[in-house]
C-alpha atoms as a PDB file:
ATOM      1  CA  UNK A   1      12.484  18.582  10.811  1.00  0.00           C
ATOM      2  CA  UNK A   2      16.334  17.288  10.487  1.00  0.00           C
ATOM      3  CA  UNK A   3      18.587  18.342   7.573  1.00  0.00           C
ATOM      4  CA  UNK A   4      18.137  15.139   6.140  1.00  0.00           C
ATOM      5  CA  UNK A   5      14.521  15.224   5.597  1.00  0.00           C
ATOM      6  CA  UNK A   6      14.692  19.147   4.316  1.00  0.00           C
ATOM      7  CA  UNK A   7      17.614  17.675   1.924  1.00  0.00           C
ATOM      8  CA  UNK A   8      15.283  15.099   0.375  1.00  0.00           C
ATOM      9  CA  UNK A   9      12.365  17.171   0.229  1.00  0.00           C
ATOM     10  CA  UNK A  10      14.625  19.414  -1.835  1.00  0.00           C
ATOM     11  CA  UNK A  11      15.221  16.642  -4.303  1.00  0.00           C
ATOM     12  CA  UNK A  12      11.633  16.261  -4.526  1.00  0.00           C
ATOM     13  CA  UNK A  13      10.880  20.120  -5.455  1.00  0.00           C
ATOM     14  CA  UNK A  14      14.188  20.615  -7.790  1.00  0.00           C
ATOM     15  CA  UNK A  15      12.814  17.420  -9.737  1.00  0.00           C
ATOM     16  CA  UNK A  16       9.512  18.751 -10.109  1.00  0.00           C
ATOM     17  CA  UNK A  17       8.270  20.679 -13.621  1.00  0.00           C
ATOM     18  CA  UNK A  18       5.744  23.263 -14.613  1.00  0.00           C
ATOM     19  CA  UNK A  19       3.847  22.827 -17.884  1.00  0.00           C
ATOM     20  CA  UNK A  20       2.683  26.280 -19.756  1.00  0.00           C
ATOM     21  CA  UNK A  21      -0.587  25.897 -18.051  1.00  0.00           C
ATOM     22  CA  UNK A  22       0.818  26.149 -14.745  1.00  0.00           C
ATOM     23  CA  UNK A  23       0.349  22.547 -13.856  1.00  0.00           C
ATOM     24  CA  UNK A  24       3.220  20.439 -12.126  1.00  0.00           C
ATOM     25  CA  UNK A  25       4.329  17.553 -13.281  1.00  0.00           C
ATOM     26  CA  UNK A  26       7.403  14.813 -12.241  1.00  0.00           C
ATOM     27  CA  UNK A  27       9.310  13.011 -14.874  1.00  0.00           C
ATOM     28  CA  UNK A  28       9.136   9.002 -13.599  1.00  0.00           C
ATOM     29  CA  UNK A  29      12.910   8.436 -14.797  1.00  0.00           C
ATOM     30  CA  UNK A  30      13.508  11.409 -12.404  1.00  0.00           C
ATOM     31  CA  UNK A  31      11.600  10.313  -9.705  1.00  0.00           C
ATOM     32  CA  UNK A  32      13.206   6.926 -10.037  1.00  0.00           C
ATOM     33  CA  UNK A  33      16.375   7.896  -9.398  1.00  0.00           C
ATOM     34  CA  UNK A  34      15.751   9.966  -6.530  1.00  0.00           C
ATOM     35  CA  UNK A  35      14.348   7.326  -4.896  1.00  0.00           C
ATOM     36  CA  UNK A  36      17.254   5.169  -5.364  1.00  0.00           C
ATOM     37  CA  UNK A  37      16.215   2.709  -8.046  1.00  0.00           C
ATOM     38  CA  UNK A  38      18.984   1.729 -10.251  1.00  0.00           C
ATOM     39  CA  UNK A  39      17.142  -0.216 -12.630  1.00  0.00           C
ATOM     40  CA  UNK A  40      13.693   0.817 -14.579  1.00  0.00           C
ATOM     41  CA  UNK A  41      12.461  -2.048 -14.613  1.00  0.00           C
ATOM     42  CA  UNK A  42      11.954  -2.531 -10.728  1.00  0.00           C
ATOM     43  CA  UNK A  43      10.458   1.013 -11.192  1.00  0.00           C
ATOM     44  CA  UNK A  44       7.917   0.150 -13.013  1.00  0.00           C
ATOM     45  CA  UNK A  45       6.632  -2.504 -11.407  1.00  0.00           C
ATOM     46  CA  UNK A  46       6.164  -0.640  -8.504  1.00  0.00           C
ATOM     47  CA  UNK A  47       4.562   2.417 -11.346  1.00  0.00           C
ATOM     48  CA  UNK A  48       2.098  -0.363 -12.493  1.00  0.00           C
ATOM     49  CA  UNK A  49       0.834  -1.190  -8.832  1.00  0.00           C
ATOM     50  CA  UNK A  50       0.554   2.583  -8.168  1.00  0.00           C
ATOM     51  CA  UNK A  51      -1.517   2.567 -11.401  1.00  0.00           C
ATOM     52  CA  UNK A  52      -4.414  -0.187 -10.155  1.00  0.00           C
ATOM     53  CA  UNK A  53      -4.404   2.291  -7.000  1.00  0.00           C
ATOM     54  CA  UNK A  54      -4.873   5.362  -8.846  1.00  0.00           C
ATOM     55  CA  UNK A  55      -7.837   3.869 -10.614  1.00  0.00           C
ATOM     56  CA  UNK A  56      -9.604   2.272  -7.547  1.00  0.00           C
ATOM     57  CA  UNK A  57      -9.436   5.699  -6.186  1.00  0.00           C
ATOM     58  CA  UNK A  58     -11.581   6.963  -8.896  1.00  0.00           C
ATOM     59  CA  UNK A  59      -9.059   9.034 -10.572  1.00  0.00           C
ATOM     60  CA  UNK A  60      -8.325   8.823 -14.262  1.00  0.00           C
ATOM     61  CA  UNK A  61      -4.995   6.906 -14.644  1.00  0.00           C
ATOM     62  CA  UNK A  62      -4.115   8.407 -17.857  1.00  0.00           C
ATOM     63  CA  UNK A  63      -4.004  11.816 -16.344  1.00  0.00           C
ATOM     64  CA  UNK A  64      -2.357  11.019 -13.541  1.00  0.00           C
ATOM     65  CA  UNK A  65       0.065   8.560 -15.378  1.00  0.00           C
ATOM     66  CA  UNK A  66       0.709  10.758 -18.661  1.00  0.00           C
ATOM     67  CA  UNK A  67       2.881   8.090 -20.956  1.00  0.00           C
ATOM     68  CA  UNK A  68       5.665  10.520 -22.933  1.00  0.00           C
ATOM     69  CA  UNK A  69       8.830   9.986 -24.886  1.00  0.00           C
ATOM     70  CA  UNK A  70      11.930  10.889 -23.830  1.00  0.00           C
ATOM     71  CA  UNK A  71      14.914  11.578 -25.247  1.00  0.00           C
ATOM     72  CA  UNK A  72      18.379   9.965 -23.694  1.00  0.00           C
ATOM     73  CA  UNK A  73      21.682   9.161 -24.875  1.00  0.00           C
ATOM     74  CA  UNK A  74      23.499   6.080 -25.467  1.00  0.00           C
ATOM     75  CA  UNK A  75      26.855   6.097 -25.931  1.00  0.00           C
ATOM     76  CA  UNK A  76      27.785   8.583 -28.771  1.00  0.00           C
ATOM     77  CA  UNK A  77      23.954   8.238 -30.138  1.00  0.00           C
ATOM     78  CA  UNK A  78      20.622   9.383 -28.518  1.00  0.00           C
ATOM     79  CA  UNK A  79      17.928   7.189 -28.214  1.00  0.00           C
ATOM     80  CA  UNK A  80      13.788   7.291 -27.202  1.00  0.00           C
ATOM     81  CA  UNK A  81      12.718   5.802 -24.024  1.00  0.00           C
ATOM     82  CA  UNK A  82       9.455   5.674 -22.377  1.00  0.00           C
ATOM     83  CA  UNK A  83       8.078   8.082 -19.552  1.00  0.00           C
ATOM     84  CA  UNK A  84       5.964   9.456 -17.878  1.00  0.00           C
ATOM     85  CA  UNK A  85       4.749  12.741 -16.806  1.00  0.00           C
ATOM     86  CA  UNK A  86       3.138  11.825 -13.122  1.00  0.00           C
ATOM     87  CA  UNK A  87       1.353  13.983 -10.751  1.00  0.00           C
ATOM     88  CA  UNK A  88       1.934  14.720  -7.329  1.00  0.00           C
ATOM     89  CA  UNK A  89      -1.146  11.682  -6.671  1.00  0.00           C
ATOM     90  CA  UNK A  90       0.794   9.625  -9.097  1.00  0.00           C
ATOM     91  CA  UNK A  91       4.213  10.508  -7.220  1.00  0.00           C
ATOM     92  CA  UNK A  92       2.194   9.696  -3.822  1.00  0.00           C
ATOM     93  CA  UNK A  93       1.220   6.743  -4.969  1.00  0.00           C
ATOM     94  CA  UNK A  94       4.632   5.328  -5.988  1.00  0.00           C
ATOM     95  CA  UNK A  95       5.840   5.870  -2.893  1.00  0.00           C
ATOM     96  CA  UNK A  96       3.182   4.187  -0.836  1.00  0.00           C
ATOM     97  CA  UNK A  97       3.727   1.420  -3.122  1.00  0.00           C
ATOM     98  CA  UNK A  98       7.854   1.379  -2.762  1.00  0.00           C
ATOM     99  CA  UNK A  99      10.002  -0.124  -0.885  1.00  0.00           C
ATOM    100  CA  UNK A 100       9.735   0.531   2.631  1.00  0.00           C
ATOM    101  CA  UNK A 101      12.949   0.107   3.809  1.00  0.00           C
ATOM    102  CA  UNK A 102      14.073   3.239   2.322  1.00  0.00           C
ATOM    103  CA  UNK A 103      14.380   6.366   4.380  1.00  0.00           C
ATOM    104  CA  UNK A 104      13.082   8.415   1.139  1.00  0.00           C
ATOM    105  CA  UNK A 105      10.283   6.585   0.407  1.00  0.00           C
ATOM    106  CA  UNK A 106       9.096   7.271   4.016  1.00  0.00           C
ATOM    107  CA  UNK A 107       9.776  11.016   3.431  1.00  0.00           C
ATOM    108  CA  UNK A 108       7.957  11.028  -0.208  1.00  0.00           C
ATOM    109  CA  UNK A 109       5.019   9.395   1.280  1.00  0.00           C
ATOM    110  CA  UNK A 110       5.307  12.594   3.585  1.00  0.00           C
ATOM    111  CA  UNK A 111       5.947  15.227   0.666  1.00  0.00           C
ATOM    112  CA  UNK A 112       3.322  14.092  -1.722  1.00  0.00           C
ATOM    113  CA  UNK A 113       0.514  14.502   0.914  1.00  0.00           C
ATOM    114  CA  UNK A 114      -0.804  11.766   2.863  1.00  0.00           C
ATOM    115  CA  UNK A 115      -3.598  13.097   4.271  1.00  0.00           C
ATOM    116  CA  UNK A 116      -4.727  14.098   0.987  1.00  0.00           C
ATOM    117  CA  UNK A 117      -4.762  10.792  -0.639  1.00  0.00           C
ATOM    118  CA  UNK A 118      -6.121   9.180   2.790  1.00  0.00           C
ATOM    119  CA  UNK A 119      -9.122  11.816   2.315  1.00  0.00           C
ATOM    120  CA  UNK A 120     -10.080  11.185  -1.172  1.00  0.00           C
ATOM    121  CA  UNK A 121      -9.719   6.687  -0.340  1.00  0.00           C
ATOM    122  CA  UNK A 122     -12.303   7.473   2.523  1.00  0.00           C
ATOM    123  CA  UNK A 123     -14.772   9.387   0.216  1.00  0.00           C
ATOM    124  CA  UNK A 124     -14.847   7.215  -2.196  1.00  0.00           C
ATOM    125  CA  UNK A 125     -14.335   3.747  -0.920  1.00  0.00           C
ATOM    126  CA  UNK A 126     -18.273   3.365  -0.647  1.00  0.00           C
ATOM    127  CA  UNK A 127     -18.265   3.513  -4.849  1.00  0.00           C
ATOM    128  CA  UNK A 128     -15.889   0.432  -5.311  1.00  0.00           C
ATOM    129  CA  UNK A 129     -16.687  -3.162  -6.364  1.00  0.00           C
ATOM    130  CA  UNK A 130     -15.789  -5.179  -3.746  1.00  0.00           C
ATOM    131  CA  UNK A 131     -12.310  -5.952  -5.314  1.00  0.00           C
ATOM    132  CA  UNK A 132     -11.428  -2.971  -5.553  1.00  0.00           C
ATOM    133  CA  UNK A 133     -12.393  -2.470  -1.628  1.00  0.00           C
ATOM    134  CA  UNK A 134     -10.002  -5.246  -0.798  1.00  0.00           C
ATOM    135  CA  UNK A 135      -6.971  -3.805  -3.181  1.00  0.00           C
ATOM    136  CA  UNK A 136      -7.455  -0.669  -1.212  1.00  0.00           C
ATOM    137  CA  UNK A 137      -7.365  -1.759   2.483  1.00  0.00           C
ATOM    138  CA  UNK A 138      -4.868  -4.126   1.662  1.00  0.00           C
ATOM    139  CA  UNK A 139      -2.448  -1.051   0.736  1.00  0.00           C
ATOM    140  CA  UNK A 140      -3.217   0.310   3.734  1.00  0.00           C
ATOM    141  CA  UNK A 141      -2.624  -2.778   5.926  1.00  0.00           C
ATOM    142  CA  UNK A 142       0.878  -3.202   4.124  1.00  0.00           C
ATOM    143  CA  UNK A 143       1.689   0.345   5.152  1.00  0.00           C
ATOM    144  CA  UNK A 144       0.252   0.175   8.985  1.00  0.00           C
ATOM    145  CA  UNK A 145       2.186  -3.301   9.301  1.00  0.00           C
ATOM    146  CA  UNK A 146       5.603  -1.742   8.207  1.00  0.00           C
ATOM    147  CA  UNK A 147       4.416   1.341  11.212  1.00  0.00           C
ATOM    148  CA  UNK A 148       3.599  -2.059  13.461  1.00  0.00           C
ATOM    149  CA  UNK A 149       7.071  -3.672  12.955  1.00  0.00           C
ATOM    150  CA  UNK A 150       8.947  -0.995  13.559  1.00  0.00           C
ATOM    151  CA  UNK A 151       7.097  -0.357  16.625  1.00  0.00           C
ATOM    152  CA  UNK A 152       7.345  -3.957  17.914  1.00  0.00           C
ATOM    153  CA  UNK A 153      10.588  -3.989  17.232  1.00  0.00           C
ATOM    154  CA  UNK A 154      11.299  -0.653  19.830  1.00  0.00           C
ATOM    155  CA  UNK A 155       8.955  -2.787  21.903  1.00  0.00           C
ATOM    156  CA  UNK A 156      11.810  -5.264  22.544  1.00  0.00           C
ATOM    157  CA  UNK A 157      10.192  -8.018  19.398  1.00  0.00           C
ATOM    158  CA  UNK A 158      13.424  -8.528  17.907  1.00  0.00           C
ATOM    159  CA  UNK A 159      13.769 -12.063  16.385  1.00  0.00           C
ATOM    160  CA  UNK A 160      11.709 -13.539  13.410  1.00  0.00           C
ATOM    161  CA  UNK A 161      10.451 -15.816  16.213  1.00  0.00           C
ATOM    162  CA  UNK A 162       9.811 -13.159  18.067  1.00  0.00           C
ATOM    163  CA  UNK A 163       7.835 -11.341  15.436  1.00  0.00           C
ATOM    164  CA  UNK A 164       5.676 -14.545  14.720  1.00  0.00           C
ATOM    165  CA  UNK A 165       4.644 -15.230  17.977  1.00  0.00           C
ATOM    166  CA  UNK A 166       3.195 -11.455  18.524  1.00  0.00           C
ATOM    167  CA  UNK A 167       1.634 -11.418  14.845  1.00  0.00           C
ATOM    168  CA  UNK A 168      -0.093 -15.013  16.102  1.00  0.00           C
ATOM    169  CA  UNK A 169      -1.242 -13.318  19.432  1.00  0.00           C
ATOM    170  CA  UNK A 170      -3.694 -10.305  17.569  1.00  0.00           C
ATOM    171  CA  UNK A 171      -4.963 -13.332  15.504  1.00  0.00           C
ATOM    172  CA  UNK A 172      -6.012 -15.365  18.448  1.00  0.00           C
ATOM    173  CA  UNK A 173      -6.908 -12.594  20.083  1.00  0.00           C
ATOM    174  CA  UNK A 174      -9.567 -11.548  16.515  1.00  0.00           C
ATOM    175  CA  UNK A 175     -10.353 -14.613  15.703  1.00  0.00           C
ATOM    176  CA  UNK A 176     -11.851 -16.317  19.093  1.00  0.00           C
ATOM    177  CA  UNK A 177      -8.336 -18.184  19.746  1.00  0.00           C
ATOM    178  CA  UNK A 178      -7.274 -19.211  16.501  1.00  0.00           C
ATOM    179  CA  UNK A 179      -3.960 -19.535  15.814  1.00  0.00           C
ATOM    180  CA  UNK A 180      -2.311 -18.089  12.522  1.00  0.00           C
ATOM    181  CA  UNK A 181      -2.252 -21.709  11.459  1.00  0.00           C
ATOM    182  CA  UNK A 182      -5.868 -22.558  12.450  1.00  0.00           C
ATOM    183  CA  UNK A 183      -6.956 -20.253  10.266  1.00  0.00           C
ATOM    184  CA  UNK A 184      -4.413 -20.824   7.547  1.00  0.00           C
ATOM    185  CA  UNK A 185      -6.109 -24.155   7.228  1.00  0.00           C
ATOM    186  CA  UNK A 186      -9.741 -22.805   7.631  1.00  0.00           C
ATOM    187  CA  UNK A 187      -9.792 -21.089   4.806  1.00  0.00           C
ATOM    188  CA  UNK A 188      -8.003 -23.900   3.093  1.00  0.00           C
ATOM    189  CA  UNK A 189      -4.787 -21.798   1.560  1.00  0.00           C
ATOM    190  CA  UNK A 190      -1.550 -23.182   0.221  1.00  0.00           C
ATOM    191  CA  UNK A 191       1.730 -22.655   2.474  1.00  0.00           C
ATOM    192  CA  UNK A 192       2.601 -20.338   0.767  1.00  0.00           C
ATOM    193  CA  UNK A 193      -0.465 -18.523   0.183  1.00  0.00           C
ATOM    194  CA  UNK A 194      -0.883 -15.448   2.977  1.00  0.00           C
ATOM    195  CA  UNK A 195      -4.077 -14.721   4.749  1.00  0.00           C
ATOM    196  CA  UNK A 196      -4.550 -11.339   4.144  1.00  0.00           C
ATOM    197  CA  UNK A 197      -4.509 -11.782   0.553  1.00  0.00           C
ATOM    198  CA  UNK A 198      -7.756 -14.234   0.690  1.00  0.00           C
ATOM    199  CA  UNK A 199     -10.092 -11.469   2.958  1.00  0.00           C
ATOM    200  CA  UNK A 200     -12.736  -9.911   2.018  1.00  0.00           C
ATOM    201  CA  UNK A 201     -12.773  -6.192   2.659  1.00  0.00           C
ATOM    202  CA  UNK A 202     -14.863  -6.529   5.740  1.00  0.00           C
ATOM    203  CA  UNK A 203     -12.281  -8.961   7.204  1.00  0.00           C
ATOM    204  CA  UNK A 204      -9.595  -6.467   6.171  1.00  0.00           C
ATOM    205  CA  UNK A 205     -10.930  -4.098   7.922  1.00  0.00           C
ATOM    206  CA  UNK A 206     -11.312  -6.136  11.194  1.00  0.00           C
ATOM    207  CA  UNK A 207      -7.478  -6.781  10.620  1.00  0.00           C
ATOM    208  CA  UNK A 208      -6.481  -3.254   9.617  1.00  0.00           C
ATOM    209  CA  UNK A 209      -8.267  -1.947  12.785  1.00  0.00           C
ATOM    210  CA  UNK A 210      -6.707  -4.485  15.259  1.00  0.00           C
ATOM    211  CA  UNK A 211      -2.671  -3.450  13.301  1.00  0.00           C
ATOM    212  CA  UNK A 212      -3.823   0.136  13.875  1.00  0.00           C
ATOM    213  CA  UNK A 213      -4.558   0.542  16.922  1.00  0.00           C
ATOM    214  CA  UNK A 214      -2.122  -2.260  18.171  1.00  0.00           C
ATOM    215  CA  UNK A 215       0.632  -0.086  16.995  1.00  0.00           C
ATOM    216  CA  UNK A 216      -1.208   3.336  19.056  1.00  0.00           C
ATOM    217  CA  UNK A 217      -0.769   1.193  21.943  1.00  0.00           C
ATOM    218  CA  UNK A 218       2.306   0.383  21.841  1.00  0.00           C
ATOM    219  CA  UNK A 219       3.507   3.983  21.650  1.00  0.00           C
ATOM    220  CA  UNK A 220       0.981   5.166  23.893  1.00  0.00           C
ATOM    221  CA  UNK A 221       1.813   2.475  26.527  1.00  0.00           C
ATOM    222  CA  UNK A 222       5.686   2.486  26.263  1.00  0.00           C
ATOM    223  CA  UNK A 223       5.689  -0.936  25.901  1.00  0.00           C
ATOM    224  CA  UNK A 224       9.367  -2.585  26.705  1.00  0.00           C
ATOM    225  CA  UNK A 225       9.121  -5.800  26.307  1.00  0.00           C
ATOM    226  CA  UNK A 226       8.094  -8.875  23.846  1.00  0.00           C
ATOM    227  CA  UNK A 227       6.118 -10.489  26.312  1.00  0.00           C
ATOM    228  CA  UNK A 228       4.152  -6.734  26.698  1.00  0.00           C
ATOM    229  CA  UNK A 229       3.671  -6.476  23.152  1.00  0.00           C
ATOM    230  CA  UNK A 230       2.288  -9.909  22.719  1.00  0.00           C
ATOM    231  CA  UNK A 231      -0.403  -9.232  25.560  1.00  0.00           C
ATOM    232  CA  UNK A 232      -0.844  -5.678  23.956  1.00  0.00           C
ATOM    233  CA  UNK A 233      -1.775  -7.423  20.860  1.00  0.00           C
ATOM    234  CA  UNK A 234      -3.922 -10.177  21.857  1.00  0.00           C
ATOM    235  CA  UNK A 235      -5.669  -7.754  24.212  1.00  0.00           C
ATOM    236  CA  UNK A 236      -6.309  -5.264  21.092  1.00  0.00           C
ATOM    237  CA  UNK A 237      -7.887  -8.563  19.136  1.00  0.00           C
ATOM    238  CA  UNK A 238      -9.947  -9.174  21.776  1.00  0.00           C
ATOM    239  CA  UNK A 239     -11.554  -5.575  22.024  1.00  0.00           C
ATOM    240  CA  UNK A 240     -11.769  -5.606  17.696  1.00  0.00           C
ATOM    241  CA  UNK A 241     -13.841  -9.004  18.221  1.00  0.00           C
ATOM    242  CA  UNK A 242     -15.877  -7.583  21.016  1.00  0.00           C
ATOM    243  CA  UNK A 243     -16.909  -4.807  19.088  1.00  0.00           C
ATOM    244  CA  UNK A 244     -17.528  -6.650  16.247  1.00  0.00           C
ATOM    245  CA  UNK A 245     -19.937  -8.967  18.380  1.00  0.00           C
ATOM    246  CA  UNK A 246     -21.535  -5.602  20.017  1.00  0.00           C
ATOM    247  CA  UNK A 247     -23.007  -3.907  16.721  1.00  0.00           C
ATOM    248  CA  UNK A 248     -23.834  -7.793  15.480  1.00  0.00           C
ATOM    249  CA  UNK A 249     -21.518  -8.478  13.577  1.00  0.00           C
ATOM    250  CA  UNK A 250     -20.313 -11.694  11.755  1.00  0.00           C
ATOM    251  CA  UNK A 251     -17.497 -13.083  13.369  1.00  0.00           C
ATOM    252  CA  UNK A 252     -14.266 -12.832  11.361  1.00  0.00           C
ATOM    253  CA  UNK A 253     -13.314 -16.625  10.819  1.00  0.00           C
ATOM    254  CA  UNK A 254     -17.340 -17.021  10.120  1.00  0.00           C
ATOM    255  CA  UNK A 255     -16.752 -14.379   7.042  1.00  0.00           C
ATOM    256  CA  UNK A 256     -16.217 -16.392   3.335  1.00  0.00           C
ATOM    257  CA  UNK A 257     -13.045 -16.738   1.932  1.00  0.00           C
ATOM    258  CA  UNK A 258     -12.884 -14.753  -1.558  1.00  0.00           C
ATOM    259  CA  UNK A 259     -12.251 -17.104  -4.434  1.00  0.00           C
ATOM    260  CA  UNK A 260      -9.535 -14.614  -6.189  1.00  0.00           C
ATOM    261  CA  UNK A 261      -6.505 -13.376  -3.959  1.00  0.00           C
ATOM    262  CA  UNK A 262      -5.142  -9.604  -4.240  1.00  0.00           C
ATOM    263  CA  UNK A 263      -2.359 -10.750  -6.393  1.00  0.00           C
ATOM    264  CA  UNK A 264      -4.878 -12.199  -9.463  1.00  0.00           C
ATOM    265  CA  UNK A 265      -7.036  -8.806  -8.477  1.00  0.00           C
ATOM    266  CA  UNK A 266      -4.264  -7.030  -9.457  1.00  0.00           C
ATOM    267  CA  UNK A 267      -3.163  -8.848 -12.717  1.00  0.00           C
ATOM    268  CA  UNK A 268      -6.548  -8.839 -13.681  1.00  0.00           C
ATOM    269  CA  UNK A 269      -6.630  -4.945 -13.497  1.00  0.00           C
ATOM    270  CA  UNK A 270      -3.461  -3.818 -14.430  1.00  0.00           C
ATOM    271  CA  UNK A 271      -3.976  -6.120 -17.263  1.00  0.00           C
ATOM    272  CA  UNK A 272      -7.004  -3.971 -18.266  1.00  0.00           C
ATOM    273  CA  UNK A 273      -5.757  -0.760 -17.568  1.00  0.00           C
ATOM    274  CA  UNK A 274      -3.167  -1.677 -20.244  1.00  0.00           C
ATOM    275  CA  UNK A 275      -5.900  -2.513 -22.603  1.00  0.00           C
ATOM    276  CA  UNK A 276      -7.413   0.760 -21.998  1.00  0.00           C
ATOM    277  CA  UNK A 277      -3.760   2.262 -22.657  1.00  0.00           C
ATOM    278  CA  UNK A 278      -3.687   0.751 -26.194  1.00  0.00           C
ATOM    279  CA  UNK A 279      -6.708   1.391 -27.584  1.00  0.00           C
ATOM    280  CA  UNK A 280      -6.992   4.195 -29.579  1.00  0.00           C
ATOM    281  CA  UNK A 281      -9.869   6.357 -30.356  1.00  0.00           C
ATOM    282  CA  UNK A 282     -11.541   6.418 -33.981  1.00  0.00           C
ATOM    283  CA  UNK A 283     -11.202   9.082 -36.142  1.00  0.00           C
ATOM    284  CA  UNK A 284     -14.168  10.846 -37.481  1.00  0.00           C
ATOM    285  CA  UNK A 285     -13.871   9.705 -40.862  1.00  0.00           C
ATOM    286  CA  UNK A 286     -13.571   6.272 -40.052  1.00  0.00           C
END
């Protein structure tokens, strides 16, 4: 481990708080700044997406996400901002959902247990509604095609153009030799509309298996050059679709096109979960 990474992990335990009971607990305005966001209000947004995670994981947001006050000042006066009192899931789940260009995010994602969050998506991924199957692979694709990039990019994929043409090469390769384009158009999207936000979660998976294990190969193979990775990827698309057509599968470009993409998904939800937030139980006597 370097003394960078035992640095940040520092940060991460002297943040961290202990309630009476024993419990731990990280402030979000903490958090926030040790993850080097200068405004709250880009935190948050990346705090409400964590939030439609947490609850299509089957955890109870409002435990995980405890809304506080907190006391700050301002100026010569003091004055009462929101919080929140987040768990080590809720931390997790922040940083999967922040920015991935920053070294500390990659390093949270580390500290606030991976494996453990991976663990609990697996068992209980076969309880979701299917939107909430999509939301969840679609996290994961976001974070295996930030591990794919990065490993493209050591392949020798260094230009945007570069980066296109090996993306287009695993979809030809999935989809039976349809371009990024072709398909694009099959499923009858808007330019600016991307694909993997109109797939169902079985198509997800197809696609989150073929970024997966493109990225293994290129490590595995030592791959060197853009014209490698492009036949690495194509040739991984190929093996997805053959297994797919081994167990009987449907095809992927056969699969239906979901009417709602993951962004309304995840209006729609966070929507609700603020509904939830803001109602507030009866009292007895009324």
């Amino acid at each position: 481990m370097s003394e960078l990474q035992v640095a940040e992990y520092k940060r991460f335990d002297d943040i961290k708080q202990i309630r009476n009971d024993g419990s731990e607990y990280w402030s979000a305005r903490e958090l926030s700044a040790v993850l080097g966001y200068t405004q709250w209000r880009n935190f948050i947004k990346v705090t409400d997406k964590a939030m439609i995670a947490c609850k299509n994981s089957g955890h109870e947001v409002l435990h995980d996400f405890a809304e506080v006050s907190k006391i700050v000042e301002s100026g010569v006066a003091k004055k009462s901002v929101k919080d929140y009192q987040l768990s080590r899931y809720a931390c997790y789940l922040i940083v999967q959902n922040g920015d991935p260009r920053k070294e500390v995010i990659a390093l949270g994602q580390t500290y606030f247990a991976i494996q453990t969050y991976r663990q609990e998506v697996r068992d209980r991924f076969k309880q979701l509604d299917e939107d909430s199957r999509r939301l969840v692979v679609r996290g994961d694709i976001k974070q295996w095609n930030q591990l794919l990039a990065q490993a493209a990019c050591d392949a020798g994929v260094i230009t945007e153009t570069e980066f296109a043409i090996f993306q287009n090469a695993g979809y030809v390769g999935l989809y039976g030799g349809l371009a990024v384009e072709d398909i694009h158009k099959r499923k009858g999207l808007d330019v600016r509309e991307k694909i993997l936000d109109f797939m169902g979660s079985t198509e997800l998976i197809a696609n989150l298996f073929r970024i997966s294990q493109t990225e293994e190969k290129l490590k595995r193979d030592k791959v060197s050059t853009a014209d490698e990775a492009n036949r690495a990827h194509n040739a991984v698309g190929n093996e997805v679709r053959a297994a797919i057509k081994r167990v009987g599968g449907t095809m992927p470009e056969d699969l239906p096109t979901p009417e709602k993409s993951i962004a309304q998904i995840e209006k729609e939800q966070l929507a609700e979960l603020k509904r939830r937030a803001n109602v507030k139980p009866l009292m007895l006597d009324e």
